[in-house]
C-alpha atoms as a PDB file:
ATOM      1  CA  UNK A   1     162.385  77.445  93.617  1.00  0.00           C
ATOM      2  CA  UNK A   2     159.141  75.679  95.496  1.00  0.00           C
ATOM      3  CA  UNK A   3     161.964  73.795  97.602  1.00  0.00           C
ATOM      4  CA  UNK A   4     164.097  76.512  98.516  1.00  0.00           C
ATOM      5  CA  UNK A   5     160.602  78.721  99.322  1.00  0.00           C
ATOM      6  CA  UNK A   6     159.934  76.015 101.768  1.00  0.00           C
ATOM      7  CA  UNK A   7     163.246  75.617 103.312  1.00  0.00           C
ATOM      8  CA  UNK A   8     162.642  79.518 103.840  1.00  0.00           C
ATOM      9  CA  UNK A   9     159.594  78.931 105.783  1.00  0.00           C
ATOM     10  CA  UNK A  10     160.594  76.493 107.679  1.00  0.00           C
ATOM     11  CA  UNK A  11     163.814  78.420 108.931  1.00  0.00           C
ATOM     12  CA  UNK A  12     161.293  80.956 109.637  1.00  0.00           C
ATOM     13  CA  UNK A  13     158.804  79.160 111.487  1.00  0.00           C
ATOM     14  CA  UNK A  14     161.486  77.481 113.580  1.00  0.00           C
ATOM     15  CA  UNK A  15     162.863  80.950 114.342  1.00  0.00           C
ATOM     16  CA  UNK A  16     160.337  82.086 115.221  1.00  0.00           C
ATOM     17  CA  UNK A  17     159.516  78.973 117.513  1.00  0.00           C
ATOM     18  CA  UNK A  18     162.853  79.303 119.046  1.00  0.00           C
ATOM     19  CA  UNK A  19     162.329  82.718 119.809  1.00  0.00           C
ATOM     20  CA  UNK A  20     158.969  82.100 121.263  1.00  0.00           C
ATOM     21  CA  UNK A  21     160.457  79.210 123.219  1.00  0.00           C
ATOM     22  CA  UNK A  22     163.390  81.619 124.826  1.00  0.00           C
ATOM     23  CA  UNK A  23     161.097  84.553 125.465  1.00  0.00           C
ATOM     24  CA  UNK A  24     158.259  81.831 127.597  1.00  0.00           C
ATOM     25  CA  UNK A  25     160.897  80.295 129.460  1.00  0.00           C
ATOM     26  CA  UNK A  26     162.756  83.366 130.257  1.00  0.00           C
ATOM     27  CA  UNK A  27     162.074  84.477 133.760  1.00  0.00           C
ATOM     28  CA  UNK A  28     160.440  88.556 133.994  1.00  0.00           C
ATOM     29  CA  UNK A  29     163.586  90.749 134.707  1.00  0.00           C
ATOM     30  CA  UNK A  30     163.235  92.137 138.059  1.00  0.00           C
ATOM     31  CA  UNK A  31     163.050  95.934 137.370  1.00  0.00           C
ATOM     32  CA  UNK A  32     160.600  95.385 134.443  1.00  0.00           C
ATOM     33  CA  UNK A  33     157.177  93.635 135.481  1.00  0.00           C
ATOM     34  CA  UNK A  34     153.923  94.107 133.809  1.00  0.00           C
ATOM     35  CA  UNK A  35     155.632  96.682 131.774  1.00  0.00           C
ATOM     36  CA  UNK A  36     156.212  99.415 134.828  1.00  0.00           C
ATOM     37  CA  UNK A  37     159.708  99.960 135.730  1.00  0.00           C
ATOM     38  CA  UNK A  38     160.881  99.446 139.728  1.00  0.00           C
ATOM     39  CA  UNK A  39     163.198 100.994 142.445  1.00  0.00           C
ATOM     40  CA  UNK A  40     166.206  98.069 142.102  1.00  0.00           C
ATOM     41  CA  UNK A  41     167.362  98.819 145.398  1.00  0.00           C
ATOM     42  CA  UNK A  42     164.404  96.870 147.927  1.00  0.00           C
ATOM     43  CA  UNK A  43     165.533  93.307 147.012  1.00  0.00           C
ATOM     44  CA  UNK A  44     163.629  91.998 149.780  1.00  0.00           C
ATOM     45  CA  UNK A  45     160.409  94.106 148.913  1.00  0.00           C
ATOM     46  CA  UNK A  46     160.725  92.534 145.356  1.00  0.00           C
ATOM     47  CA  UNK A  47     160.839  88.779 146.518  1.00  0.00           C
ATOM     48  CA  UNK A  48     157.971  88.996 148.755  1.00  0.00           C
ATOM     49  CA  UNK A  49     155.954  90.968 145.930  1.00  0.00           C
ATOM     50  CA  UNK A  50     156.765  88.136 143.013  1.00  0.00           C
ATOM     51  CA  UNK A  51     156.397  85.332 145.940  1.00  0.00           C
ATOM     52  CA  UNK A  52     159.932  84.289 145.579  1.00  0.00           C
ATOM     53  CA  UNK A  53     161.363  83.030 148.951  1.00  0.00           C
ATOM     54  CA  UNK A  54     164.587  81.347 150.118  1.00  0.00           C
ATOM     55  CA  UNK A  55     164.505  77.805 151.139  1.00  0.00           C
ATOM     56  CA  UNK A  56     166.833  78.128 153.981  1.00  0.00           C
ATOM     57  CA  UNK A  57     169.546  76.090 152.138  1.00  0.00           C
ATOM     58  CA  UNK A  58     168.004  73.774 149.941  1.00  0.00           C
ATOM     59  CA  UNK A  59     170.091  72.264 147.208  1.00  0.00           C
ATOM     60  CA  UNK A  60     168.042  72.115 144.476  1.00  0.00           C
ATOM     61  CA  UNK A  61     169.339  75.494 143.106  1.00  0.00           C
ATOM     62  CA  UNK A  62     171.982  73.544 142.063  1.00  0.00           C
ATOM     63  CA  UNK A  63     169.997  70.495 140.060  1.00  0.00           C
ATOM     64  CA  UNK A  64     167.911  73.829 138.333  1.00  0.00           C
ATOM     65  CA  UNK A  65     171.134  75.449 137.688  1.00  0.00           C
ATOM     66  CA  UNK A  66     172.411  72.468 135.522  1.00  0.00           C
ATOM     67  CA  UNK A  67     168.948  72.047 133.964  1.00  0.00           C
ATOM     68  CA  UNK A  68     169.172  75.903 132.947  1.00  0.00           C
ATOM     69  CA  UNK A  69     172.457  75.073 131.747  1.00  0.00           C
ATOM     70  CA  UNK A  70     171.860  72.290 129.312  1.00  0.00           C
ATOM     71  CA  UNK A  71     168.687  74.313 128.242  1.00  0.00           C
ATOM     72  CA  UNK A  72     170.979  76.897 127.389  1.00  0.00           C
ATOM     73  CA  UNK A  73     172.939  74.968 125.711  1.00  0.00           C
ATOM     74  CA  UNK A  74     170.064  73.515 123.369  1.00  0.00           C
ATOM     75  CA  UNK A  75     168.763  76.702 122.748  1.00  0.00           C
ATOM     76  CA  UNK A  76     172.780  77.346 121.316  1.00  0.00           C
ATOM     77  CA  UNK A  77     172.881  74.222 119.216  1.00  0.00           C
ATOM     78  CA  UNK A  78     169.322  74.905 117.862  1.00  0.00           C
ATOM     79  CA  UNK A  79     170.499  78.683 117.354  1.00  0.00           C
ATOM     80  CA  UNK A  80     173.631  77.677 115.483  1.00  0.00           C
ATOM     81  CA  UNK A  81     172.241  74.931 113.349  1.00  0.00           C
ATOM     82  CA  UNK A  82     169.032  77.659 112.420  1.00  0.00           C
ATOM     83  CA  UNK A  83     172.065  80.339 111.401  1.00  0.00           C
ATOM     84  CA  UNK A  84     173.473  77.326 109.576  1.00  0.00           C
ATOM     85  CA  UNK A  85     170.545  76.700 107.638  1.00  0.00           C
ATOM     86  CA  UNK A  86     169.924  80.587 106.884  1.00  0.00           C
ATOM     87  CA  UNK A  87     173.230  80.917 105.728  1.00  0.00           C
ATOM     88  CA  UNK A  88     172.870  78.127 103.322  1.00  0.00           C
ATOM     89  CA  UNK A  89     169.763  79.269 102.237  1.00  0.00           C
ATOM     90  CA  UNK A  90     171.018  82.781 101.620  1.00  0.00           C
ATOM     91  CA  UNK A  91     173.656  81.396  99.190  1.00  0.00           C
ATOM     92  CA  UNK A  92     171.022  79.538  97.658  1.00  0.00           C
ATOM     93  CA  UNK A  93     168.940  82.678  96.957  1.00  0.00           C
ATOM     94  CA  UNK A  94     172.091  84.567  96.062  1.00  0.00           C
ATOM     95  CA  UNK A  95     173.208  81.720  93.683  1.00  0.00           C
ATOM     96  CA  UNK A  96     169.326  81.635  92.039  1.00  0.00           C
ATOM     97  CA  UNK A  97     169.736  85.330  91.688  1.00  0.00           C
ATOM     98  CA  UNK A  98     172.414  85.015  89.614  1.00  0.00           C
ATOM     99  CA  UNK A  99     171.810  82.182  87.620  1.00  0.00           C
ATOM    100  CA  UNK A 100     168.339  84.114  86.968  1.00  0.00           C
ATOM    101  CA  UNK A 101     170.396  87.357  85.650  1.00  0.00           C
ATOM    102  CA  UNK A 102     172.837  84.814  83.357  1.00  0.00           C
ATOM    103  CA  UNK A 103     169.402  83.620  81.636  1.00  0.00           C
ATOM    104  CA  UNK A 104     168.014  87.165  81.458  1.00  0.00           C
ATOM    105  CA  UNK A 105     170.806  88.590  79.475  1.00  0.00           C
ATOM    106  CA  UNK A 106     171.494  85.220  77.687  1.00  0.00           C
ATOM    107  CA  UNK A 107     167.810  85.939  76.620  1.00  0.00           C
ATOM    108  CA  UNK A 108     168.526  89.402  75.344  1.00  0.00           C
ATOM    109  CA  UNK A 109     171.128  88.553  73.509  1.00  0.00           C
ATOM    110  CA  UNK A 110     169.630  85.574  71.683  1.00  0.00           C
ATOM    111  CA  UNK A 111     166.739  88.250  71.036  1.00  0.00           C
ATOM    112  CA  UNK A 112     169.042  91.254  69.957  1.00  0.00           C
ATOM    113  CA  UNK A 113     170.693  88.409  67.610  1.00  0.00           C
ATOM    114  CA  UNK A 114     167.687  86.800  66.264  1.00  0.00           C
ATOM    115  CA  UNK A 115     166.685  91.023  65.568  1.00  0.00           C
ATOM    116  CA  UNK A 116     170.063  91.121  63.563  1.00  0.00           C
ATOM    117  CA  UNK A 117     169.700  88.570  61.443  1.00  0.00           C
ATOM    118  CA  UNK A 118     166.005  88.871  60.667  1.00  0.00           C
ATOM    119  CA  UNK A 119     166.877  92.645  59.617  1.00  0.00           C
ATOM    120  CA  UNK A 120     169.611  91.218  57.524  1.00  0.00           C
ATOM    121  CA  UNK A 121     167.405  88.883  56.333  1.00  0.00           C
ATOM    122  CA  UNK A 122     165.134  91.709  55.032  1.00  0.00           C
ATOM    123  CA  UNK A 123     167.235  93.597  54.286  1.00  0.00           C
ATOM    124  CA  UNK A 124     168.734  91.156  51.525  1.00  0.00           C
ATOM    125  CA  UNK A 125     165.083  89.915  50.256  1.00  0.00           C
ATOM    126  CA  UNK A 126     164.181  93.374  49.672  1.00  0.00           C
ATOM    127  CA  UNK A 127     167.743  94.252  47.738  1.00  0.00           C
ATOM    128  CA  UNK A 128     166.985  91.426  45.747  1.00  0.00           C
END
C-alpha cells in the first residue's frame, strides 16, 4: 500500500504540474484581463492596450505556430500517459479494496467458526 500511496502522489503532483504548466503558458484571453471583462468589438483598441502589434508581414508567426503545435502536442502525450497512470492506479485501489473486503469477511468467518466450536467445546465439557 506505501507503493501505490506514492504512485498516487506522484500522479498528483505531476497533474498538478501539468496543469500549472498549461495555465503559465497559456496566453490571457482577450475579453478577460486582470479579471474585468471587455467590449470584444475594438480589436485595435485591445492590441495597442496589451502592446501587441503586427510586424508588417513577418514570418515568424509561422515558426511560433509549429512550436505551439508540438507544445500542444506534449502537453497531449503527457495528458494521456497521466490518465494512463490514474487509470491504472484506480484499478489498483479498486482491486486493494476488494482484496481488503475478501480478508475482512474471511476474518469473520474464521471468528464466527472458532465461536462455534469453542461453544461446542463447552458445551460438551460441561455435559460431561
Amino acid at each position: 500500500t506505501s507503493e501505490l500511496s506514492r504512485r498516487i502522489k506522484d500522479a498528483e503532483r505531476d497533474v498538478k504540474r501539468l496543469v500549472t504548466e498549461e495555465y503559465l503558458e497559456t496566453p490571457a484571453s482577450p475579453t478577460h484581463h486582470n479579471g474585468h471583462h471587455r467590449n470584444g468589438t475594438d480589436t485595435e483598441a485591445q492590441l495597442r492596450r496589451e502592446g501587441i502589434t503586427q510586424d508588417a508581414g513577418s514570418d515568424d508567426d509561422t515558426e511560433d505556430e509549429d512550436e505551439d503545435l508540438q507544445s500542444v502536442d506534449a502537453l497531449e502525450d503527457r495528458f494521456i500517459a497521466l490518465e494512463e497512470e490514474v487509470a491504472t492506479l484506480v484499478a489498483d485501489v479498486h482491486d486493494l479494496a476488494l482484496y481488503t473486503k475478501l480478508n475482512i469477511t474471511g476474518f469473520m468467518k474464521i471468528l464466527k467458526v472458532r465461536f462455534l466450536l469453542l461453544t461446542v467445546n463447552h458445551t460438551l465439557t460441561t455435559l460431561s
